[in-house]
N, C-alpha and C. Protein backbone atom coordinates (compact mmCIF):
# COMPACT_ATOMS: atom_id res chain seq x y z
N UNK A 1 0.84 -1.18 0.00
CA UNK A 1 0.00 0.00 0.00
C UNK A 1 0.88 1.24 0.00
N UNK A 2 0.64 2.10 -0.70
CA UNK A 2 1.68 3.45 -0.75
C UNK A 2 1.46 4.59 0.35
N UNK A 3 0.18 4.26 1.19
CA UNK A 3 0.09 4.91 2.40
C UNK A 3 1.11 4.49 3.48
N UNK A 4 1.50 3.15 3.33
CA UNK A 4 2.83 2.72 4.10
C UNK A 4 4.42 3.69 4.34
N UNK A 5 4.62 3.67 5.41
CA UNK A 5 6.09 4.02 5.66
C UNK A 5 6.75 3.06 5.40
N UNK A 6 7.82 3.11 5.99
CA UNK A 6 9.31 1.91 5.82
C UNK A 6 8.65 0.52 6.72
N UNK A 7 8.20 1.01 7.76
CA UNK A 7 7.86 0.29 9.09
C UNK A 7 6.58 -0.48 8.63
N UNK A 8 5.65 -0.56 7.90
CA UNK A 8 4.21 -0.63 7.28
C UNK A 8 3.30 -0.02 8.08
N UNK A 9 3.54 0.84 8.70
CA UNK A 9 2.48 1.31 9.43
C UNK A 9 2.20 3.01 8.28
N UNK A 10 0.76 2.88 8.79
CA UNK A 10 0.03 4.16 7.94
C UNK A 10 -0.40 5.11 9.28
N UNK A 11 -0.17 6.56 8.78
CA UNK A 11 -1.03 7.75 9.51
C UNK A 11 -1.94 7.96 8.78
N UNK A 12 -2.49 8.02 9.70
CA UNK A 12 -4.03 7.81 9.63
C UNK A 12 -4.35 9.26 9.19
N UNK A 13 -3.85 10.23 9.79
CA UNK A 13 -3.71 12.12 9.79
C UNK A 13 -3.82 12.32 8.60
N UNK A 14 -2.52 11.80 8.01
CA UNK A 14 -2.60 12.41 6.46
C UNK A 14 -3.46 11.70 5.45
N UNK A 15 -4.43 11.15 5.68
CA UNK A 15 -5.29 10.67 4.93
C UNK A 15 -7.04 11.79 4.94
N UNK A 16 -6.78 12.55 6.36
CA UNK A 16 -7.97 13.30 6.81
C UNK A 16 -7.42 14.66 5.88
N UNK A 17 -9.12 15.17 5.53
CA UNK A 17 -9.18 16.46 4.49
C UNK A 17 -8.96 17.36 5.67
N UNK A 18 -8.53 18.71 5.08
CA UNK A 18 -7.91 19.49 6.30
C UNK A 18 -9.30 19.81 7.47
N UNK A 19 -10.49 19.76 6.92
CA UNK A 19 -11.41 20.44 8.05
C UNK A 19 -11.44 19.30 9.53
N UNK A 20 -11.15 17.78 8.75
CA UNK A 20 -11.16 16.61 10.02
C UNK A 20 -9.74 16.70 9.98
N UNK A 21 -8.65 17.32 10.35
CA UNK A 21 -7.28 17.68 10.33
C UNK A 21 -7.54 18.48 11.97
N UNK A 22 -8.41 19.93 11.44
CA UNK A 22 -8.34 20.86 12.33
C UNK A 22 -9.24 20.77 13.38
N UNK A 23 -10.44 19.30 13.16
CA UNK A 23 -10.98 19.04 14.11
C UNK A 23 -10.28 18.18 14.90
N UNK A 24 -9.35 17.06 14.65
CA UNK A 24 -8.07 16.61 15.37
C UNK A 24 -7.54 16.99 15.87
N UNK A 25 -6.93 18.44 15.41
CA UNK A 25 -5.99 19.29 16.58
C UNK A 25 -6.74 19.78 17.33
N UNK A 26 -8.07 20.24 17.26
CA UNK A 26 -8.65 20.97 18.66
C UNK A 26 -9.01 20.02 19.22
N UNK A 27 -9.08 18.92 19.02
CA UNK A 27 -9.82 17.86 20.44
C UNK A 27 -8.77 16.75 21.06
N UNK A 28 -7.51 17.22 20.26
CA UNK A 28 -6.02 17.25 20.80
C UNK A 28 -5.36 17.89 21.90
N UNK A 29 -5.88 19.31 21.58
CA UNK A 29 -5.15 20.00 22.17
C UNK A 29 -5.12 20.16 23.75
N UNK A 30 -6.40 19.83 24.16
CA UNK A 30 -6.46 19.71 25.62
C UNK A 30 -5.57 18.79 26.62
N UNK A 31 -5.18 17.97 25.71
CA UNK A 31 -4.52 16.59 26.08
C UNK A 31 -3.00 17.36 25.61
N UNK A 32 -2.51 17.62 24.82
CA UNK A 32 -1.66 18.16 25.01
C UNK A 32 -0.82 19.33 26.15
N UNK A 33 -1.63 20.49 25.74
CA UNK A 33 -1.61 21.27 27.03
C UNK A 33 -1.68 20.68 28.69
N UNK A 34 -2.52 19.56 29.38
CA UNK A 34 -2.17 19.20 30.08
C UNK A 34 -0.72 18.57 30.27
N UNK A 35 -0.05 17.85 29.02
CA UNK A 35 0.81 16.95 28.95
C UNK A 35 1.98 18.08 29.44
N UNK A 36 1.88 19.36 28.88
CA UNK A 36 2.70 20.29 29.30
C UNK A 36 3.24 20.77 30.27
N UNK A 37 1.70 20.89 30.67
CA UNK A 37 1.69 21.79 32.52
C UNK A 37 2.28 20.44 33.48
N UNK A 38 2.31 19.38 32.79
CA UNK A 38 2.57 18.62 34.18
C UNK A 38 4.15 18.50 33.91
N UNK A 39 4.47 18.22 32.39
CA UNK A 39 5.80 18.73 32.34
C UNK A 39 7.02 19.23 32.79
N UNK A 40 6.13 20.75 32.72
CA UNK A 40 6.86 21.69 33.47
C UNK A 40 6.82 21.57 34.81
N UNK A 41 5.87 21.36 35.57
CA UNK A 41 5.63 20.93 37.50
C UNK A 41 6.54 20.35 37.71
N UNK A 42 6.87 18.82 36.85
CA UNK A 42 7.74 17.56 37.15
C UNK A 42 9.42 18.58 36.91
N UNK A 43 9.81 19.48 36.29
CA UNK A 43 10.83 19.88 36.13
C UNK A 43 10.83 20.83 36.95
N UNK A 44 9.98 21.75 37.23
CA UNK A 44 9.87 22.59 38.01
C UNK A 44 10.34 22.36 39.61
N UNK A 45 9.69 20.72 40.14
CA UNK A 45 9.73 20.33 41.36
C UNK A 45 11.44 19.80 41.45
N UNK A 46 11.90 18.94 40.33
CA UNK A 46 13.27 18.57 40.78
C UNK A 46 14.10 19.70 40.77
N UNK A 47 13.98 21.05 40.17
CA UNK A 47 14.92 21.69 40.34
C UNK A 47 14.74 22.99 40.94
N UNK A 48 14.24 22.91 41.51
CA UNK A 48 13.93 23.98 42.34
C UNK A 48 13.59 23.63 44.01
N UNK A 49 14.96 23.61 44.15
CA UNK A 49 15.65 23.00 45.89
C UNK A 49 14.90 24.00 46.58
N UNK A 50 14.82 24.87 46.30
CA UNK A 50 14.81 26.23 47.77
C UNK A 50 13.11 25.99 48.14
N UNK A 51 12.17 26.12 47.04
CA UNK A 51 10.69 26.51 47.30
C UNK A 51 9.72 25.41 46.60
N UNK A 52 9.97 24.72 45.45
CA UNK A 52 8.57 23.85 45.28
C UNK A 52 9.06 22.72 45.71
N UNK A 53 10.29 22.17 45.95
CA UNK A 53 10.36 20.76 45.93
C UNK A 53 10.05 20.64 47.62
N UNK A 54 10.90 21.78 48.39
CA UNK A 54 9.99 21.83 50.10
C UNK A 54 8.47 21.78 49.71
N UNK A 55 7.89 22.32 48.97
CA UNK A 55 6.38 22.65 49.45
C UNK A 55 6.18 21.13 48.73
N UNK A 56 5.94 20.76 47.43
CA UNK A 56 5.98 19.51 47.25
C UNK A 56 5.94 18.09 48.19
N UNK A 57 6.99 18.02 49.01
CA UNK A 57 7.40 17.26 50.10
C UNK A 57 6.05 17.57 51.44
N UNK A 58 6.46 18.98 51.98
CA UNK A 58 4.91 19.31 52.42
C UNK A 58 3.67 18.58 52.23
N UNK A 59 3.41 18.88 51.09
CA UNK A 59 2.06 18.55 50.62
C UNK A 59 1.72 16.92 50.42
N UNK A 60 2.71 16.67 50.46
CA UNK A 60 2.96 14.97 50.20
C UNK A 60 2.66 14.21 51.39
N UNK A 61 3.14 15.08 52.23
CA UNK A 61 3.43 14.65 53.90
C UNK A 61 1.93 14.90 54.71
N UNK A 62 1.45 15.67 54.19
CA UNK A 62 -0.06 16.31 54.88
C UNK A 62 -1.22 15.58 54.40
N UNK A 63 -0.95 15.27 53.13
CA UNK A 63 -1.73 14.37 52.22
C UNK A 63 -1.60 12.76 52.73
N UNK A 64 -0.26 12.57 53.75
CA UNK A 64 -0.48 11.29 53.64
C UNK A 64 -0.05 10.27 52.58
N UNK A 65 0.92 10.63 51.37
CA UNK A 65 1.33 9.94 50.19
C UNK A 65 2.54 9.78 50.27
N UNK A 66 3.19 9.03 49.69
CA UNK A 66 4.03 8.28 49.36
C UNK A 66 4.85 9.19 49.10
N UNK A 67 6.05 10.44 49.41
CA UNK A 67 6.82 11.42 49.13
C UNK A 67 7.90 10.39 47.76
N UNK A 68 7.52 10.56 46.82
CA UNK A 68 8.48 10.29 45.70
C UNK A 68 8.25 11.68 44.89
N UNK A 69 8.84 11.81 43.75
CA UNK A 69 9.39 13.04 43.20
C UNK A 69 8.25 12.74 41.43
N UNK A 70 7.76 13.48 40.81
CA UNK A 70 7.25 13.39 39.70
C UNK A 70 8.43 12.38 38.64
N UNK A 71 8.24 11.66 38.04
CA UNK A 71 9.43 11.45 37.27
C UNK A 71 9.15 12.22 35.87
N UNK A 72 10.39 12.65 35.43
CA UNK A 72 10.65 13.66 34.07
C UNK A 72 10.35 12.94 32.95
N UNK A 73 9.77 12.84 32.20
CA UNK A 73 9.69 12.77 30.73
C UNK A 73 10.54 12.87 29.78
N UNK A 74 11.75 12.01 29.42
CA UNK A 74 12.58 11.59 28.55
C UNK A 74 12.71 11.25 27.41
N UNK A 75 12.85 11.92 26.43
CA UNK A 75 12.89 11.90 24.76
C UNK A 75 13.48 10.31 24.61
N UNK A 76 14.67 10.09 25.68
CA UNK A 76 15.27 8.16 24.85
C UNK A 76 14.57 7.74 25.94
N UNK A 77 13.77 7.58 26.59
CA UNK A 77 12.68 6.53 27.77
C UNK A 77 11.69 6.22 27.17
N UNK A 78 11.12 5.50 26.27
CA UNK A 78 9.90 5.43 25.33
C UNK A 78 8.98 5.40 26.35
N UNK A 79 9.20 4.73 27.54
CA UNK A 79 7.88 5.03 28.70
C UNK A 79 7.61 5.90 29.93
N UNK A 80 8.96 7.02 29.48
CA UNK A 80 8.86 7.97 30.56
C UNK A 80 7.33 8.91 30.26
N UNK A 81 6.66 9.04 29.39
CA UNK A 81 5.74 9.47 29.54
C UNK A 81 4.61 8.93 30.19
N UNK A 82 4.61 7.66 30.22
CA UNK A 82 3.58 6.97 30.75
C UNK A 82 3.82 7.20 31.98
N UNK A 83 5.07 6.67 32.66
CA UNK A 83 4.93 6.69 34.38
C UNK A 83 5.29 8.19 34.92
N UNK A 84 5.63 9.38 33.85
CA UNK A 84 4.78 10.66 34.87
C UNK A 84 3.72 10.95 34.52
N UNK A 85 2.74 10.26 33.62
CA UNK A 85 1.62 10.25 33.44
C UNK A 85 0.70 9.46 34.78
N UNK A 86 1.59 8.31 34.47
CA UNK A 86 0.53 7.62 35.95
C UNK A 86 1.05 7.95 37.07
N UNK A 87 2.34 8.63 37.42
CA UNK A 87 2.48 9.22 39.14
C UNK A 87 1.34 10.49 39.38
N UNK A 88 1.64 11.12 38.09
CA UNK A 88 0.54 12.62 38.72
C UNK A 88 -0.88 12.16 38.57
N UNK A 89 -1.44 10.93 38.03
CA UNK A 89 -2.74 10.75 38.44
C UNK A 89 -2.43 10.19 39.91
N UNK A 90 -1.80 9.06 40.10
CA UNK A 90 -1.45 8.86 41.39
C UNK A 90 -1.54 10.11 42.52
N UNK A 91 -0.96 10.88 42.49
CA UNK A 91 -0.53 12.37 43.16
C UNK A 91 -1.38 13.04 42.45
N UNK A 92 -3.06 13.20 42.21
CA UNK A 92 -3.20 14.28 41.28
C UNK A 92 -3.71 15.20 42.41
N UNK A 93 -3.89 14.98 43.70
CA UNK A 93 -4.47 15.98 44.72
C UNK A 93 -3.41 16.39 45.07
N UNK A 94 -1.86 16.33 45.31
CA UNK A 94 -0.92 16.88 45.70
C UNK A 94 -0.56 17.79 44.48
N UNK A 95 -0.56 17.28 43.00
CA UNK A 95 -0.22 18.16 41.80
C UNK A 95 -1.53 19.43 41.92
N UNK A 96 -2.78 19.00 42.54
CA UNK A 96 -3.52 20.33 41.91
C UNK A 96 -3.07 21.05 42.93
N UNK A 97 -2.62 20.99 44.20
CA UNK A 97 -2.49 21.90 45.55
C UNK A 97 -1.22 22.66 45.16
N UNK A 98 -0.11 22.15 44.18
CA UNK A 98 0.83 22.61 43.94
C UNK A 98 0.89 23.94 42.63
């Protein structure tokens, strides 16, 4: 099939006319933008010794949870997205207080 890559797998995307294109990206985008904000929190919390990673710890401690650290999201970890995906649902009452 010439919709094939190298791999045989097809996107599905470039087969959609641009109006189901731009309805893809907006019902994307929410999911994205979250993917962001937690992103930045998870980087935000390891490096920032003086004020979120104390309050972090705090909030962890008051809450009663398991004080572990968000894990970062890694371009070569093919599953680092998943497990700071599933810690901040895990932690999602300590992530919204933060």
């Amino acid at each position: 099939d010439n919709d094939d890559d190298i791999d045989g797998l097809v996107d599905a995307a470039t087969i959609l006319n641009a109006e189901e294109q731009r309805e893809l990206q907006s019902s994307v985008r929410p999911v994205k933008d979250a993917l962001a904000k937690i992103r930045k929190l998870s980087y935000k919390i390891i490096h920032s010794t003086t004020k979120i990673l104390p309050a972090w710890y705090d909030i962890l401690t008051e809450l009663e949870m398991s004080t572990r650290m968000l894990p970062r999201d890694v371009l070569t970890r093919w599953n680092s997205t998943f497990d700071m995906l599933e810690q901040a649902l895990k932690h999602r009452e300590a992530v919204d207080r933060i």
